[in-house]
Protein backbone atom coordinates (compact mmCIF):
# COMPACT_ATOMS: atom_id res chain seq x y z
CA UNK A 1 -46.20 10.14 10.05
CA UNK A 2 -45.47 10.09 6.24
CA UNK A 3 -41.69 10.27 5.30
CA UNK A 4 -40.60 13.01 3.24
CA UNK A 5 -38.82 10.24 0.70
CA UNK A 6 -35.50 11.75 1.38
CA UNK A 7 -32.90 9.63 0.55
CA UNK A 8 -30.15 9.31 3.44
CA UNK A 9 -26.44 8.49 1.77
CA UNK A 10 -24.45 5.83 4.26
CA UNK A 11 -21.19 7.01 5.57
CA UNK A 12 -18.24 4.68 4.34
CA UNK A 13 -14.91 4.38 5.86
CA UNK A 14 -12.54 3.96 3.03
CA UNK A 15 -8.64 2.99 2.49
CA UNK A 16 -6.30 4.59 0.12
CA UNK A 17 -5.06 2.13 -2.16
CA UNK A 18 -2.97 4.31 -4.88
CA UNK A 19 -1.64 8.00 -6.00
CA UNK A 20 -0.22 9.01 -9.00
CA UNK A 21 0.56 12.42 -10.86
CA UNK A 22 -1.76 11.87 -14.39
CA UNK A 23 -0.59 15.48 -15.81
CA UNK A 24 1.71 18.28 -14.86
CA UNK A 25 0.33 19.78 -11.49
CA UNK A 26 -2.53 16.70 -11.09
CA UNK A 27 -2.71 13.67 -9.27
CA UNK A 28 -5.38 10.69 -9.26
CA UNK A 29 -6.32 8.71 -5.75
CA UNK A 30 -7.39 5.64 -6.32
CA UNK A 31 -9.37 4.11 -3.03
CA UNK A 32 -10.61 1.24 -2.34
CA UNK A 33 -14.51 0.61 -3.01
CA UNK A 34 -16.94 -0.37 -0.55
CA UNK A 35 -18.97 -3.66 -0.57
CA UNK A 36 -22.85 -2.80 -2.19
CA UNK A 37 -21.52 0.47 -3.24
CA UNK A 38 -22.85 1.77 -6.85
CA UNK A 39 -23.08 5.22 -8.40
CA UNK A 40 -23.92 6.93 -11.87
CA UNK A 41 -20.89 7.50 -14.15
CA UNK A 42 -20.83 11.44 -13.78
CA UNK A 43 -21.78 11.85 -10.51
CA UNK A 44 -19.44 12.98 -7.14
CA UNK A 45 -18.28 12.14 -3.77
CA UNK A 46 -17.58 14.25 -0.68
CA UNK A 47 -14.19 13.14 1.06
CA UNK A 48 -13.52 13.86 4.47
CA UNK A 49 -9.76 13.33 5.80
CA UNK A 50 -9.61 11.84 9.50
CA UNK A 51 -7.72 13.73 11.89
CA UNK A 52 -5.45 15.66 9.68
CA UNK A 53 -2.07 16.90 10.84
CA UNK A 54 -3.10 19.98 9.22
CA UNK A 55 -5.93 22.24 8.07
CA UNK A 56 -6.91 25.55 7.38
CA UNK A 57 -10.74 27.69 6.71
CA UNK A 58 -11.16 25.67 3.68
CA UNK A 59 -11.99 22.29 6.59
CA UNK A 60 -11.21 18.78 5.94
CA UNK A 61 -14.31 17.97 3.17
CA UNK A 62 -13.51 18.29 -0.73
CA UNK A 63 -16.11 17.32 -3.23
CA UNK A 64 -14.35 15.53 -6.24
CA UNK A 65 -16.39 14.02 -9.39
CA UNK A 66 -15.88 10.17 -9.41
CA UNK A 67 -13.70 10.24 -12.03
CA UNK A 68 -13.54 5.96 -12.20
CA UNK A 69 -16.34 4.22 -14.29
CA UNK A 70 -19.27 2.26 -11.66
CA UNK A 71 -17.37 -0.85 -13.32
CA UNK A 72 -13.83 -0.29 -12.35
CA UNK A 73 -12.64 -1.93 -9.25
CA UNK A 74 -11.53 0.97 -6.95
CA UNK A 75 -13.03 4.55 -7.03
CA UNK A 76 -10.80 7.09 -8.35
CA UNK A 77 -10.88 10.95 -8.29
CA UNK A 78 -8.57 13.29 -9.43
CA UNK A 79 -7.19 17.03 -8.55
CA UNK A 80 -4.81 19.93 -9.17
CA UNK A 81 -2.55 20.54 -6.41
CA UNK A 82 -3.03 23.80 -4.91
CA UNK A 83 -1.30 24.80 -2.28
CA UNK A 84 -3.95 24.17 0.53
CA UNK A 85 -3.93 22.12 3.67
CA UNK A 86 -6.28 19.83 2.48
CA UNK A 87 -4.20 19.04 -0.74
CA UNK A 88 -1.02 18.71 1.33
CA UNK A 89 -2.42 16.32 3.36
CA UNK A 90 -4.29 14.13 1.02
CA UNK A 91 -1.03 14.34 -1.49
CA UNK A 92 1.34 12.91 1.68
CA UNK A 93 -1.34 10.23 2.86
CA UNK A 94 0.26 6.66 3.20
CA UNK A 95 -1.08 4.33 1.39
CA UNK A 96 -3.31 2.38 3.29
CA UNK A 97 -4.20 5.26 5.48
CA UNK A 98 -8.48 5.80 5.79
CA UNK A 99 -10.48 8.35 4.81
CA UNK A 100 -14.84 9.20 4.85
CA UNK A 101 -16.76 8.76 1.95
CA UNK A 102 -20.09 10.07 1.99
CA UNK A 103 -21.15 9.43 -1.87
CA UNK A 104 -23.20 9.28 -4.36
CA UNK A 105 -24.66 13.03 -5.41
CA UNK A 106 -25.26 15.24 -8.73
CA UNK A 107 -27.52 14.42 -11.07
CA UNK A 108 -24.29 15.35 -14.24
CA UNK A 109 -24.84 12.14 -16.16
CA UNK A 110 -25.52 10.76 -19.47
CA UNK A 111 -28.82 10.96 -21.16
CA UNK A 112 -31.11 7.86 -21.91
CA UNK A 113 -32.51 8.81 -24.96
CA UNK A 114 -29.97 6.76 -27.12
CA UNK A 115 -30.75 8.52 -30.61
CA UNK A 116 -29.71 12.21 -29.40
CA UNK A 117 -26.32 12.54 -29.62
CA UNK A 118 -23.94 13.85 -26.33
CA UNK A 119 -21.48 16.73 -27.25
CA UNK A 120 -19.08 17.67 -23.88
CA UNK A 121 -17.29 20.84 -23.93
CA UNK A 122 -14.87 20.34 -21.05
CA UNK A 123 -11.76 22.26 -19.71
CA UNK A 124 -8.68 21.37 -17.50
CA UNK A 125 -10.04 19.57 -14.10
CA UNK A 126 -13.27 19.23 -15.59
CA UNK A 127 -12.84 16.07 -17.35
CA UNK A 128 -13.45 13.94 -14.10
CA UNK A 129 -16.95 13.40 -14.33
CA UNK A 130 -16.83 12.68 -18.70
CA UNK A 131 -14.02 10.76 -17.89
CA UNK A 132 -15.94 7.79 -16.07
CA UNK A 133 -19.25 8.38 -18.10
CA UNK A 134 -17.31 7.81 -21.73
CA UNK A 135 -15.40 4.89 -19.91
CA UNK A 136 -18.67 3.38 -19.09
CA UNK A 137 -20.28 4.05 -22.32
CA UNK A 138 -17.36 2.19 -23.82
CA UNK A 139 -17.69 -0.76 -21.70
CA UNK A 140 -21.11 -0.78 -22.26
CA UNK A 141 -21.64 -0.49 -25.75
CA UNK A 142 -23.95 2.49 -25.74
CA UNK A 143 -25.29 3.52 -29.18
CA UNK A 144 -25.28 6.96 -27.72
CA UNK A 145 -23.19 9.22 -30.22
CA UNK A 146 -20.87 11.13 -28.25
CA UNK A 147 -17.99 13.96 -28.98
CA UNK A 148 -16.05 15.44 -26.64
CA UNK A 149 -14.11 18.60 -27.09
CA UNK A 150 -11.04 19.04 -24.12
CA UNK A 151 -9.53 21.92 -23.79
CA UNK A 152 -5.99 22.45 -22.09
CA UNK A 153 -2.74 24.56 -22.31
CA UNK A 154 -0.59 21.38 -23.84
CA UNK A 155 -0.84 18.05 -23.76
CA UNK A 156 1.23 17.85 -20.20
CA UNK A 157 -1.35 19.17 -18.96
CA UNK A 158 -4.14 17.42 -20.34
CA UNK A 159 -5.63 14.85 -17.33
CA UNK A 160 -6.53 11.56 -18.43
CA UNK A 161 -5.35 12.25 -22.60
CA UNK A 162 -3.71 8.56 -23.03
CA UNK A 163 -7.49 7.07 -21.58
CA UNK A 164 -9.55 8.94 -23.67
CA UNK A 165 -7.45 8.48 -26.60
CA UNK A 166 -7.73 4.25 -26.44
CA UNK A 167 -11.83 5.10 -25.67
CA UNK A 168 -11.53 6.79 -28.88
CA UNK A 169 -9.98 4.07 -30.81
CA UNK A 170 -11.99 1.70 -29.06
CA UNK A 171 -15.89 3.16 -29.22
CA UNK A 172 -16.76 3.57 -32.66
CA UNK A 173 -19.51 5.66 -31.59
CA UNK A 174 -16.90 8.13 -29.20
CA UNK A 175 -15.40 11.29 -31.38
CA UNK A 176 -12.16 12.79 -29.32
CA UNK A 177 -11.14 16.23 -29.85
CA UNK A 178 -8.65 17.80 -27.81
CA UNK A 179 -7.80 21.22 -27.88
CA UNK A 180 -4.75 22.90 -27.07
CA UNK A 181 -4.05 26.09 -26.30
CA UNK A 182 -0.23 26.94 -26.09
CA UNK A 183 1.21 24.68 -27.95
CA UNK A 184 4.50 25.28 -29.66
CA UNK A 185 5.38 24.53 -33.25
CA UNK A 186 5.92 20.30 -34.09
CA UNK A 187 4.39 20.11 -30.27
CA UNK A 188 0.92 18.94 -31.41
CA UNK A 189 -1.09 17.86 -34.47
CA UNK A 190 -4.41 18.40 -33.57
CA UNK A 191 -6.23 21.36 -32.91
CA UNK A 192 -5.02 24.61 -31.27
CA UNK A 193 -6.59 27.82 -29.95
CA UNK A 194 -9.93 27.92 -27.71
CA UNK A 195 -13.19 26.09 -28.59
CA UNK A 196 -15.38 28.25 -30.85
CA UNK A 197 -18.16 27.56 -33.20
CA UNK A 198 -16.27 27.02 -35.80
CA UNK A 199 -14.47 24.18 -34.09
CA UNK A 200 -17.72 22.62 -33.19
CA UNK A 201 -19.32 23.04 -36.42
CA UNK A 202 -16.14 21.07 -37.78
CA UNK A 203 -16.85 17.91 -36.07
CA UNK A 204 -20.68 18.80 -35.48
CA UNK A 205 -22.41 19.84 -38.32
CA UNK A 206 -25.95 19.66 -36.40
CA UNK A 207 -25.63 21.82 -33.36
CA UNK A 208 -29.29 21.98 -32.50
CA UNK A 209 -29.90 18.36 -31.94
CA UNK A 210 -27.19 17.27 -29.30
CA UNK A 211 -27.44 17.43 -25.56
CA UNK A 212 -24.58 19.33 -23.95
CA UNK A 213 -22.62 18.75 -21.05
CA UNK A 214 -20.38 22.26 -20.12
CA UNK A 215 -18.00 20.74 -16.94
CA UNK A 216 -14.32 23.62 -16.30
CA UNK A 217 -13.68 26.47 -14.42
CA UNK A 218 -16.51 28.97 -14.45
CA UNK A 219 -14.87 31.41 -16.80
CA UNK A 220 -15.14 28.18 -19.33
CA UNK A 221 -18.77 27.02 -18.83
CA UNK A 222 -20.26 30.79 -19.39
CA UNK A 223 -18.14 31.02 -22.38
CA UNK A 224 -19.17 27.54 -23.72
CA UNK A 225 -22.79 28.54 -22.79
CA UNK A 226 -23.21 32.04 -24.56
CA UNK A 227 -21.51 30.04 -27.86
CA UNK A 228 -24.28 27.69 -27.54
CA UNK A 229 -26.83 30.41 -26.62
CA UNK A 230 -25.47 32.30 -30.12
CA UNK A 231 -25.93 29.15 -32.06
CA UNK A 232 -29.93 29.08 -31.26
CA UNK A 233 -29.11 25.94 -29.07
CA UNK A 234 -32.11 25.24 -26.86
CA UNK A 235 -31.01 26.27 -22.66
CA UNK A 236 -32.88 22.82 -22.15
CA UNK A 237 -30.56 21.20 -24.13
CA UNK A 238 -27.23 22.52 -22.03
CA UNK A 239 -26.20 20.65 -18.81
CA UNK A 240 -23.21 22.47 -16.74
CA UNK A 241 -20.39 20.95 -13.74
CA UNK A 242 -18.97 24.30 -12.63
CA UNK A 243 -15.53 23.34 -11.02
CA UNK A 244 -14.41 26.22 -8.94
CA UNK A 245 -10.90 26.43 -6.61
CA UNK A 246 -9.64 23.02 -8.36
């Protein structure tokens, strides 16, 4: 009998190694990585919590972009904190405590073709996923051309903003604009408002050629989209991480 070439993922048992609050109302978990284990900057992991003291219809499984480069030494993932069991839970964990890995999937990485530049239009929560491929991209010394555009309500709030700041100054190839949205006056220096064309126009005068990567809350991607759409941007061209419930 022929197989059907599906690919079975192993099941890892994993140990919490670190949490931390990276931005007002988000936290990173940083666990430890196991032996032979490689992934795709970009891609995701589902985590499953063992024996929880609580839980709720939502179950014990949460889906979370790998938001640590394949060359970093533990796996990381970040989250906002709502209010459900699951978050409760994982924010309380002790360290040391183990949880399920089942890992790698999604397909939300960076393009080979080294000559077409990447352009990311992320939001909020969304940055996992760019997060570890620019990180990677840096270490690695890709020629790829990338610009990333980050929106977020102020910089408290921004996830991950010193990182991508010293990828900036380190990747001469990496172009960081973040966005914020309610910022207050002597608050911020760089640009304010939403992403629009005009934005991306400043810091991309070719939109056509690009590849783009749309990764936020739903609301964000279909706006990001129909901008592209408007600016004759091919739907081959546009790549989208829809992160929904945080």
């Amino acid at each position: 009998m022929r197989s059907l070439g599906v690919k079975i993922m192993p099941i890892y048992t994993i140990k919490l190694l670190k949490k931390e609050d990276i931005a007002e109302g988000t936290m990173a978990f940083h666990f430890e990585k196991p032996e032979g284990f490689a992934f795709k900057a970009g891609q995701f992991a589902d985590y499953t919590l063992l024996n929880p003291s609580q839980t709720d219809e939502e179950g014990n499984v949460r889906g979370f972009s790998l938001a640590s480069a394949p060359f970093e030494n533990d796996l990381m993932s970040a989250t906002r904190m709502r209010d459900t069991a699951f978050k409760r839970v994982l924010k309380d964990l002790p360290i040391g405590t183990e949880i399920k890995l089942d890992a790698p999937y999604g397909s939300f990485t960076l393009h080979k073709t080294e000559t077409t530049p990447a352009v990311f239009l992320t939001g909020g929560i969304g940055i996992t996923p760019v997060r570890s491929i620019i990180a990677q991209a840096t270490k690695d010394k890709l020629p790829h051309k990338i610009t990333l555009f980050y929106s977020n309500k102020t910089p408290k709030d921004t996830a991950f903003l010193n990182d991508l700041e010293t990828f900036a100054k380190e990747n001469p190839n990496f172009t960081f604009v973040p966005v914020m949205t309610r910022t207050i006056l002597n608050e911020w220096n760089g640009e304010t408002g939403h992403i629009t064309s005009d934005i991306l126009k400043k810091y991309v005068p070719d939109l056509i050629s690009p590849i783009y990567y749309l990764s936020g809350p739903a609301s964000m991607v279909a706006t990001m989209r129909q901008i592209l759409t408007e600016a004759q941007v091919n739907e081959d061209n546009i790549r989208t991480e829809e992160f929904s419930g945080y």
